[in-house]
N, C-alpha and C. Protein backbone atom coordinates (compact mmCIF):
# COMPACT_ATOMS: atom_id res chain seq x y z
N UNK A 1 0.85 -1.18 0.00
CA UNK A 1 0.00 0.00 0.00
C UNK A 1 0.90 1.24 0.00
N UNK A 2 0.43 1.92 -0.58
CA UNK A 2 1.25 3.39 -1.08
C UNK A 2 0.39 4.67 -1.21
N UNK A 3 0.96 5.49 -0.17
CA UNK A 3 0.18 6.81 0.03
C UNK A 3 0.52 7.99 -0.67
N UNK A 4 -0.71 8.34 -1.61
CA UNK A 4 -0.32 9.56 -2.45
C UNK A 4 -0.34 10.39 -2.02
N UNK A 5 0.09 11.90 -1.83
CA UNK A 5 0.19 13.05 -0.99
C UNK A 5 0.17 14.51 -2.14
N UNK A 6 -0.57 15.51 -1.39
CA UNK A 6 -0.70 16.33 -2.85
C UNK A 6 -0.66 17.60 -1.60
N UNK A 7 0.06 18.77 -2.30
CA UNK A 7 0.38 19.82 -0.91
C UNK A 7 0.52 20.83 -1.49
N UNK A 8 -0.60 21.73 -1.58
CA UNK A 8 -0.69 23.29 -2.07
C UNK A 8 -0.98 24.33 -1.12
N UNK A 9 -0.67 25.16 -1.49
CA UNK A 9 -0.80 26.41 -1.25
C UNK A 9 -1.64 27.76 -1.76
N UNK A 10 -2.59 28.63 -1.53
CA UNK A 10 -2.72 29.74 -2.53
C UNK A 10 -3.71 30.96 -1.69
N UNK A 11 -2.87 32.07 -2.09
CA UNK A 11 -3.05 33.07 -1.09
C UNK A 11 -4.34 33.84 -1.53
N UNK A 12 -5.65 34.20 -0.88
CA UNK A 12 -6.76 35.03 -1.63
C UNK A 12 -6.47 36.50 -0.98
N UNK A 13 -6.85 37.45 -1.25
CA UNK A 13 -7.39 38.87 -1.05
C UNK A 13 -8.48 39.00 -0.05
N UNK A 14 -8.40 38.11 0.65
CA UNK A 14 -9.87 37.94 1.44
C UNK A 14 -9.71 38.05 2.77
N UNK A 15 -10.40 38.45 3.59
CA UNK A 15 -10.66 38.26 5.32
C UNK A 15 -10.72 37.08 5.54
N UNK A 16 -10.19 36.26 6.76
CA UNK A 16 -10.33 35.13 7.31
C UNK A 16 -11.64 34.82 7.21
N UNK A 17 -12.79 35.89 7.64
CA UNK A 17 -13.84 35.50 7.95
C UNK A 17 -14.57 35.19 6.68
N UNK A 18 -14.09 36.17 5.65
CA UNK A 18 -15.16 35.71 4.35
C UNK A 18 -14.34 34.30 3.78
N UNK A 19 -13.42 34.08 4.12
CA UNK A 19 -12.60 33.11 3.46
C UNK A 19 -13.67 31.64 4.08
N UNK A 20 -13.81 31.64 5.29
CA UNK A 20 -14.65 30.97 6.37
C UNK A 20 -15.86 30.25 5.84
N UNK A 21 -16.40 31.18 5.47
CA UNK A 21 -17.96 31.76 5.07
C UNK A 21 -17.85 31.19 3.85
N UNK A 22 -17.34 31.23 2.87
CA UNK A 22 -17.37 30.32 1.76
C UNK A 22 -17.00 28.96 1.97
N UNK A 23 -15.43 28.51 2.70
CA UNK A 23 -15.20 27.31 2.15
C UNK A 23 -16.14 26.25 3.75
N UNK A 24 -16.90 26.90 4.35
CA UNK A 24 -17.37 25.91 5.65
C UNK A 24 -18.65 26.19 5.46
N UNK A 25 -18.87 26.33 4.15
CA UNK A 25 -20.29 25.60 3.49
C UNK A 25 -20.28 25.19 2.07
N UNK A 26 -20.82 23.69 2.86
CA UNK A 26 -20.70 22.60 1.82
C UNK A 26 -21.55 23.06 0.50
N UNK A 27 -22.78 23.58 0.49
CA UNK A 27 -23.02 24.02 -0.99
C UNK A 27 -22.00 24.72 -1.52
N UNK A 28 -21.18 25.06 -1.44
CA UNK A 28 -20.13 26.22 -2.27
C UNK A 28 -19.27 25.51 -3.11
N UNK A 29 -19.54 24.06 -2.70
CA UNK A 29 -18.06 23.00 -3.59
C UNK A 29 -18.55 22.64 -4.99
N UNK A 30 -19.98 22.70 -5.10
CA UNK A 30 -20.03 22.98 -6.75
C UNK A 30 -19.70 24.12 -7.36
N UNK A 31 -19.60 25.36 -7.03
CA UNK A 31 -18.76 26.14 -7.44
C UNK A 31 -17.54 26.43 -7.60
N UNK A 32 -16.81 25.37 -6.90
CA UNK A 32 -15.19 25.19 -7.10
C UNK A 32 -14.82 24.18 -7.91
N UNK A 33 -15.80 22.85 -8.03
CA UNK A 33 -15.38 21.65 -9.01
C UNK A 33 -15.46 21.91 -10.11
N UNK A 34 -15.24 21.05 -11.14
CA UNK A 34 -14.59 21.30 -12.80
C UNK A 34 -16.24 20.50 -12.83
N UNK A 35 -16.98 21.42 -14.35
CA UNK A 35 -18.33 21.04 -14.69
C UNK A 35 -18.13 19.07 -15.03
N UNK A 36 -17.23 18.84 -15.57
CA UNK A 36 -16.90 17.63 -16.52
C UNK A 36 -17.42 16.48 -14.98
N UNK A 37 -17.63 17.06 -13.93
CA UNK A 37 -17.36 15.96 -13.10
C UNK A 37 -18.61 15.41 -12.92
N UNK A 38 -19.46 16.80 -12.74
CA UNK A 38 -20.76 16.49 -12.65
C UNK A 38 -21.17 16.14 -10.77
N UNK A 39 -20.62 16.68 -10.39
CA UNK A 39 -20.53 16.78 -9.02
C UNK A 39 -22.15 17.49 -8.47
N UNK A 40 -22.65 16.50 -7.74
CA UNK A 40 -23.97 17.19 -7.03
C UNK A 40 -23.87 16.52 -5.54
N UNK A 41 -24.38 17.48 -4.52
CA UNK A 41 -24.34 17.46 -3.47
C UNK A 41 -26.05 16.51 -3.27
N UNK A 42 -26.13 15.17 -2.36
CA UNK A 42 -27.23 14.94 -2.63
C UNK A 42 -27.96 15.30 -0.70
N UNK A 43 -26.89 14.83 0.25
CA UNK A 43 -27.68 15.54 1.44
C UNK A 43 -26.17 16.14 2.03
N UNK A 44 -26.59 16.62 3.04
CA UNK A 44 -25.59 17.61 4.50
C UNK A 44 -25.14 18.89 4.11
N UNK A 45 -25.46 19.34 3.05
CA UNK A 45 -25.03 20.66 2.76
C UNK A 45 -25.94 22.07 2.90
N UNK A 46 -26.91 21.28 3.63
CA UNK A 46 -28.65 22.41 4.43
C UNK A 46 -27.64 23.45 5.74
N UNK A 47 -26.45 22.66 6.07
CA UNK A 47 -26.03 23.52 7.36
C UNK A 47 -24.56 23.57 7.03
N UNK A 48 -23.95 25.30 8.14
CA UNK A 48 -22.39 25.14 7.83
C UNK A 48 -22.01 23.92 8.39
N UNK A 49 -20.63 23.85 8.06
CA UNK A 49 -19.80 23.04 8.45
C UNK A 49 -20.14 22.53 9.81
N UNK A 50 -19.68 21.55 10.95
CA UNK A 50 -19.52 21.24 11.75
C UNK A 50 -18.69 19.87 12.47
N UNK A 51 -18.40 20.20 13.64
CA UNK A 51 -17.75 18.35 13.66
C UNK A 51 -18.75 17.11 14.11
N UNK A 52 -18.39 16.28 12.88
CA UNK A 52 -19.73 15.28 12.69
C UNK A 52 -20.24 15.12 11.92
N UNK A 53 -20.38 16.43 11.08
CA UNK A 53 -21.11 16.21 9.60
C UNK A 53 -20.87 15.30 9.07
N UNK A 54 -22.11 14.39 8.18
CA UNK A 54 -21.86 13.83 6.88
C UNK A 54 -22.42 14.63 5.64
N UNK A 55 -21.79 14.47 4.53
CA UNK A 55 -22.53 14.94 3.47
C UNK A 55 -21.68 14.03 2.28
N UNK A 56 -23.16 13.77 1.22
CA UNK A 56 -23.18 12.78 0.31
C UNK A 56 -23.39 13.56 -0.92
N UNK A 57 -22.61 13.09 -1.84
CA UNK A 57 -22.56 13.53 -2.51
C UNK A 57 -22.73 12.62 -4.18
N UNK A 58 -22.90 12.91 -5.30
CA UNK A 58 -22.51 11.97 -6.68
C UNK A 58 -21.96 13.07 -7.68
N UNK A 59 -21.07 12.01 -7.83
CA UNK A 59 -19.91 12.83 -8.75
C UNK A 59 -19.52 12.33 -9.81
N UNK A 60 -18.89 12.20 -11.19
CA UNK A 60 -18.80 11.35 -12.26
C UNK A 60 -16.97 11.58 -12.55
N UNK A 61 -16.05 10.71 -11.91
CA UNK A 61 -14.57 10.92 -11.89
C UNK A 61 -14.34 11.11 -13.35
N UNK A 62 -15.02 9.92 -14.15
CA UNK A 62 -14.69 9.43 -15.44
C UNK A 62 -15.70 9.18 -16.51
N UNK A 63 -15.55 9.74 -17.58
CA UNK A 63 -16.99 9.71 -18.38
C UNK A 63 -17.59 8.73 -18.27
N UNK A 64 -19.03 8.44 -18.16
CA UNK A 64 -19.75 7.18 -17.77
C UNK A 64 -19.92 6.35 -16.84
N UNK A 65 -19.09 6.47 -16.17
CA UNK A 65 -18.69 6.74 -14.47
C UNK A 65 -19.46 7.37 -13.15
N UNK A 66 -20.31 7.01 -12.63
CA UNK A 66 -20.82 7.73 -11.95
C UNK A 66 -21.16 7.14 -10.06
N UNK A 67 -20.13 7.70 -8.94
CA UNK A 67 -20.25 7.08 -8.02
C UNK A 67 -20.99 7.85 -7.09
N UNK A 68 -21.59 6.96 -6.11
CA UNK A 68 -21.59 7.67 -4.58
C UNK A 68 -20.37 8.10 -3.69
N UNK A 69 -20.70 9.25 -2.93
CA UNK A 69 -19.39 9.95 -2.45
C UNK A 69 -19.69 10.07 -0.77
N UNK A 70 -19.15 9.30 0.07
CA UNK A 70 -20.03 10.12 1.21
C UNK A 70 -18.64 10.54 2.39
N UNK A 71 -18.53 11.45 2.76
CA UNK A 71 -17.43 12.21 3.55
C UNK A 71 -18.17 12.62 4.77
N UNK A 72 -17.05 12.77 5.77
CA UNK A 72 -17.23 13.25 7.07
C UNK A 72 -15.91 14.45 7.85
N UNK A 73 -16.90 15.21 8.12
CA UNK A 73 -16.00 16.43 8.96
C UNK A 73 -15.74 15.46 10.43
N UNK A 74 -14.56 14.65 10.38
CA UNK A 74 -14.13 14.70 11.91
C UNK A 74 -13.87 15.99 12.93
N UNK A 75 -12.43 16.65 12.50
CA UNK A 75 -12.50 17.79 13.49
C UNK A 75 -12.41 19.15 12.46
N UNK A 76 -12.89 20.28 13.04
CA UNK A 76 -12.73 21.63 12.78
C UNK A 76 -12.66 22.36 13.74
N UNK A 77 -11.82 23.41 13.46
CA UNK A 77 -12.02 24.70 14.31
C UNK A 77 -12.34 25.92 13.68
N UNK A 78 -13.43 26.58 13.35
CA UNK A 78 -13.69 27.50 12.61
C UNK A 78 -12.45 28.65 12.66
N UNK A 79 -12.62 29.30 10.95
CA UNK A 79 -11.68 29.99 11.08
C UNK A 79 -10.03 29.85 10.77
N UNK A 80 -9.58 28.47 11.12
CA UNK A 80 -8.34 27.92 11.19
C UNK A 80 -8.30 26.44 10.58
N UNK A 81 -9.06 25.64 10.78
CA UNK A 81 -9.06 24.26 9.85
C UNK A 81 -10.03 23.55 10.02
N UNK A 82 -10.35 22.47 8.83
CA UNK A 82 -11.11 21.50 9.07
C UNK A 82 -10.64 20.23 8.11
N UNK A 83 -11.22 18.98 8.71
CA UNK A 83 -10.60 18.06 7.30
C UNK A 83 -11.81 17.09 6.83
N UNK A 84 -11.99 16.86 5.56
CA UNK A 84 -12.85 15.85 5.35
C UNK A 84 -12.45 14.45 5.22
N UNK A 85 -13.03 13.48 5.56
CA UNK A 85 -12.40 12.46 5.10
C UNK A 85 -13.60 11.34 4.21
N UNK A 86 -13.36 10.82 3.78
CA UNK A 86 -14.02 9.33 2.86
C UNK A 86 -14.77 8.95 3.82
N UNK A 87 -15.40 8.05 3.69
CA UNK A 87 -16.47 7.23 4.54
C UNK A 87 -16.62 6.26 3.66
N UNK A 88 -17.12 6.31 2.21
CA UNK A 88 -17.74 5.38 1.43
C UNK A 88 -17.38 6.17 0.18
N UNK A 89 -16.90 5.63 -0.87
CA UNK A 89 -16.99 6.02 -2.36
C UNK A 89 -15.60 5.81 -3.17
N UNK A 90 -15.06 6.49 -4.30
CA UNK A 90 -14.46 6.11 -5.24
C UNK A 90 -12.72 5.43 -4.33
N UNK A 91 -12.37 6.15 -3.82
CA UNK A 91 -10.98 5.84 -2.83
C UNK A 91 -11.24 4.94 -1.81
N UNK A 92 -9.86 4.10 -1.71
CA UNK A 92 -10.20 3.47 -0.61
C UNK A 92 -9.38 4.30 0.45
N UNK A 93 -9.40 4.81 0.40
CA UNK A 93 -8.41 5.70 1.57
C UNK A 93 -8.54 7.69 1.47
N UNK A 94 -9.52 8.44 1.68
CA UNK A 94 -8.96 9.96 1.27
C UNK A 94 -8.80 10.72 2.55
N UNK A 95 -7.84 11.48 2.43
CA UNK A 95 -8.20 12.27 4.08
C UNK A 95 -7.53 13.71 3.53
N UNK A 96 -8.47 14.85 3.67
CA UNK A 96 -7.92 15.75 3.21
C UNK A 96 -8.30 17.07 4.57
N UNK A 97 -6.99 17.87 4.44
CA UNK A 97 -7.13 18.70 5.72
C UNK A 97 -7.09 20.26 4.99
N UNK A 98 -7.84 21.19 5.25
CA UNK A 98 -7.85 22.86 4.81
C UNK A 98 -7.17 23.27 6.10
N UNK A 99 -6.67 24.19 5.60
CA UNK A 99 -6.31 24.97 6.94
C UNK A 99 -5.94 26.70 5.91
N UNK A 100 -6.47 27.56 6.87
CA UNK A 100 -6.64 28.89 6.83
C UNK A 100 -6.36 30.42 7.98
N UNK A 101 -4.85 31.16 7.06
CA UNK A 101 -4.78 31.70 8.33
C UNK A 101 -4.17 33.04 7.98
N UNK A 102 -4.59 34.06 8.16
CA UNK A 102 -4.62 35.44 7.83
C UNK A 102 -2.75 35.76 7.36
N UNK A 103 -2.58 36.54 6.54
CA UNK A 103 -1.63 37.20 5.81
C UNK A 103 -1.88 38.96 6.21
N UNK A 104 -0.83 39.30 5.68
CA UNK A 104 -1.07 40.64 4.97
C UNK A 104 -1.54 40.54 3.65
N UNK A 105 -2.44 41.44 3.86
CA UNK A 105 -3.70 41.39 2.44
C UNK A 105 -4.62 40.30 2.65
N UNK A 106 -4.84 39.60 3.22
CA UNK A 106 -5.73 38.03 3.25
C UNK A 106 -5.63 37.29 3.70
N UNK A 107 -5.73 35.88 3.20
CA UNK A 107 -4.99 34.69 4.11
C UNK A 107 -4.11 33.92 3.21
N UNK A 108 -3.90 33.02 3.43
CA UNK A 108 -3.23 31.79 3.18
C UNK A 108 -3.97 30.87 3.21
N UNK A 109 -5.00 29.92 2.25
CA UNK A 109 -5.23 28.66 2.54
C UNK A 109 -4.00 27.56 1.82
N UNK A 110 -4.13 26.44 2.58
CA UNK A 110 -2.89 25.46 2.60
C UNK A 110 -3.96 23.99 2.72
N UNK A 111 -4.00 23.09 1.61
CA UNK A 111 -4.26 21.69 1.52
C UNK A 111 -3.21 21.10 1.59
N UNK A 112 -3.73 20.08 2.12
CA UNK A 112 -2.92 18.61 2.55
C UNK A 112 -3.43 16.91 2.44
N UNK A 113 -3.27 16.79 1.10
CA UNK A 113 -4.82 15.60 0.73
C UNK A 113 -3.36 14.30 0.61
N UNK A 114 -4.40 12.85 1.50
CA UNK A 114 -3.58 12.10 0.73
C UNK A 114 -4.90 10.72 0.33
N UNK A 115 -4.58 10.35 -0.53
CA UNK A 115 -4.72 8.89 -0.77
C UNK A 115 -4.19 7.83 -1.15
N UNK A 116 -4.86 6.70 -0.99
CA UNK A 116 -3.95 5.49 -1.34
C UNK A 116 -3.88 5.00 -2.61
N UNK A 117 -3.02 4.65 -3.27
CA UNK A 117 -2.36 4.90 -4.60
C UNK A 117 -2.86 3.01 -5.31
N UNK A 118 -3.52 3.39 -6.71
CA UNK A 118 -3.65 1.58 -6.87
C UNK A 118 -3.00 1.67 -8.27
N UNK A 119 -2.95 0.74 -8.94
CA UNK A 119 -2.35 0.65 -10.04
C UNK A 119 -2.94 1.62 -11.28
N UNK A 120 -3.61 2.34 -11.21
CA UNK A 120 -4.25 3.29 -12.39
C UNK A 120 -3.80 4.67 -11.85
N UNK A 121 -3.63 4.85 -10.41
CA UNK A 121 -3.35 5.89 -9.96
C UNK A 121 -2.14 6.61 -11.19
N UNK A 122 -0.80 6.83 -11.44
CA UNK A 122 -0.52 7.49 -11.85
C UNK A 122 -0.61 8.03 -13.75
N UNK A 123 -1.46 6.70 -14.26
CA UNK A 123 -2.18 7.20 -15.34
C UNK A 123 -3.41 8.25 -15.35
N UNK A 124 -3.97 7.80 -14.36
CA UNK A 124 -5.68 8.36 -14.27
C UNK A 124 -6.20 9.04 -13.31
N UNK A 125 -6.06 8.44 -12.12
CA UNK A 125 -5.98 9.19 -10.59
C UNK A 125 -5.00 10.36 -10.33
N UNK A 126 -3.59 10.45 -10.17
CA UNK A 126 -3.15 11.62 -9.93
C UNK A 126 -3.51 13.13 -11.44
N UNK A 127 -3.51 12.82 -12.43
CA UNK A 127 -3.54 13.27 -13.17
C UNK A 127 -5.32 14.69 -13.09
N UNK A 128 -6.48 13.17 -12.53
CA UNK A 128 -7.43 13.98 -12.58
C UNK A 128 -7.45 14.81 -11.19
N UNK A 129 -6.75 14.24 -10.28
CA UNK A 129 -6.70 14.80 -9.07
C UNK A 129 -6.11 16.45 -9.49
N UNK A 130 -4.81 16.45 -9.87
CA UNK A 130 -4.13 17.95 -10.57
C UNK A 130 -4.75 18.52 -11.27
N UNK A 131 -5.48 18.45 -12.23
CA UNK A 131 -6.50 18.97 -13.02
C UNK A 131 -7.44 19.29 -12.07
N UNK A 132 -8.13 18.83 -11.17
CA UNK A 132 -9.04 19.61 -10.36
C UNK A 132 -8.78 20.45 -9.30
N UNK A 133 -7.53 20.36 -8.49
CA UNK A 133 -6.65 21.10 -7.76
C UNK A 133 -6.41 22.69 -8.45
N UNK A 134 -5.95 22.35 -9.75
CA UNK A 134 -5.87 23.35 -11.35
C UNK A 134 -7.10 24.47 -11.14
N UNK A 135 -8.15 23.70 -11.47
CA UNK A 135 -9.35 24.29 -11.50
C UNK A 135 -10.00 25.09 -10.02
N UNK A 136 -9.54 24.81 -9.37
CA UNK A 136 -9.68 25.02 -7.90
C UNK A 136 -9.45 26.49 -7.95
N UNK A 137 -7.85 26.47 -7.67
CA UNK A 137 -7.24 27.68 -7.75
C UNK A 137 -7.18 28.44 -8.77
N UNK A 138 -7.73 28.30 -9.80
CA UNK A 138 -8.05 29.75 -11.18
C UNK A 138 -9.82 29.90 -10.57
N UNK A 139 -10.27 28.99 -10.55
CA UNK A 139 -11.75 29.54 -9.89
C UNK A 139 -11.84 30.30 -9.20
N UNK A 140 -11.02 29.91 -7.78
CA UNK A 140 -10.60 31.05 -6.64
C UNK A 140 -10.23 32.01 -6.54
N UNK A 141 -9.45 32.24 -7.82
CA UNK A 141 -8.73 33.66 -8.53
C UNK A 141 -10.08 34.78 -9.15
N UNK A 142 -10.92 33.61 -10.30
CA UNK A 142 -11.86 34.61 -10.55
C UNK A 142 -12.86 35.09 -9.51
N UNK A 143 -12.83 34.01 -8.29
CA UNK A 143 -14.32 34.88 -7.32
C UNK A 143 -14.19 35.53 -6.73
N UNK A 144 -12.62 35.51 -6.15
CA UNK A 144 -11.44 36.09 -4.77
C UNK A 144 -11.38 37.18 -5.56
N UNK A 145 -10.20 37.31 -6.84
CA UNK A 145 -9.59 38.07 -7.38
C UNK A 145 -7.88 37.41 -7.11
N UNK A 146 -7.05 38.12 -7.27
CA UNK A 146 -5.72 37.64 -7.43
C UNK A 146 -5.08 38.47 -6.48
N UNK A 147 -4.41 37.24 -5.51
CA UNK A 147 -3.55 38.08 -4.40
C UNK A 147 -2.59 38.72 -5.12
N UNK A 148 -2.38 40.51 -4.49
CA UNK A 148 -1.41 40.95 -4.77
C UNK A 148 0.09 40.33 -4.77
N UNK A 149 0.33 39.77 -3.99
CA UNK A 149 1.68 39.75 -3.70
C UNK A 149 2.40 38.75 -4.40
């Protein structure tokens, strides 16, 4: 077994608090995913964030492809981090952590995703993983705007 690890960085123009306010509500993640995925939220996204949440989701990784997704907020601390992890769906392993924390001019958000790596992983899996990471951060650019610095 082999753990994939993916570790970005990207600074917005934003207040901690509006930074907050967007990414610790779960409706907002169709506005950050790539259309091709087809990503719909099907329950837990009625309330912000919290520790405990589940929310389910269906998403389409791969054309014709279409799985159940279901994740859980173990811990958060508003403001400063939260992480989701897998429960049930395409990975057998995901655990991904946000963390968010004021700059000059804005903040800093910082991901820290890993999963477990199977034999398609570096044809198909890391590839779509970067491509949506990609899409992430130019999205964030057009809603944020582009950190000065």
């Amino acid at each position: 077994m082999r753990l994939y690890t993916l570790h970005t960085r990207q600074k917005l123009p934003v207040s901690l608090n509006e930074a907050w306010a967007f990414f610790s509500d779960p409706s907002n993640l169709n506005a950050i995913t790539p259309e091709n995925l087809k990503f719909q939220t099907l329950s837990g996204d009625d309330r912000k964030m919290f520790s405990g949440q589940i929310i389910h989701y269906k998403i389409s990784p791969f054309r014709g492809i279409q799985r159940q997704w279901v994740t859980a907020i173990p811990p958060m601390e508003p403001n400063a981090f939260f992480v989701d992890e897998q429960r049930f769906g395409p990975y057998k392993f995901w655990h991904h952590k946000h963390f968010f924390r004021e700059i000059d001019g804005g903040i800093e958000m910082e991901d820290l995703f890993g999963c477990i790596r199977n034999l398609l992983h570096p044809l198909l899996v890391r590839p779509k993983l970067k491509a949506i990471f990609d899409y992430r951060k130019n999205k964030l650019k057009q809603l944020f705007g582009r950190y000065p610095g």
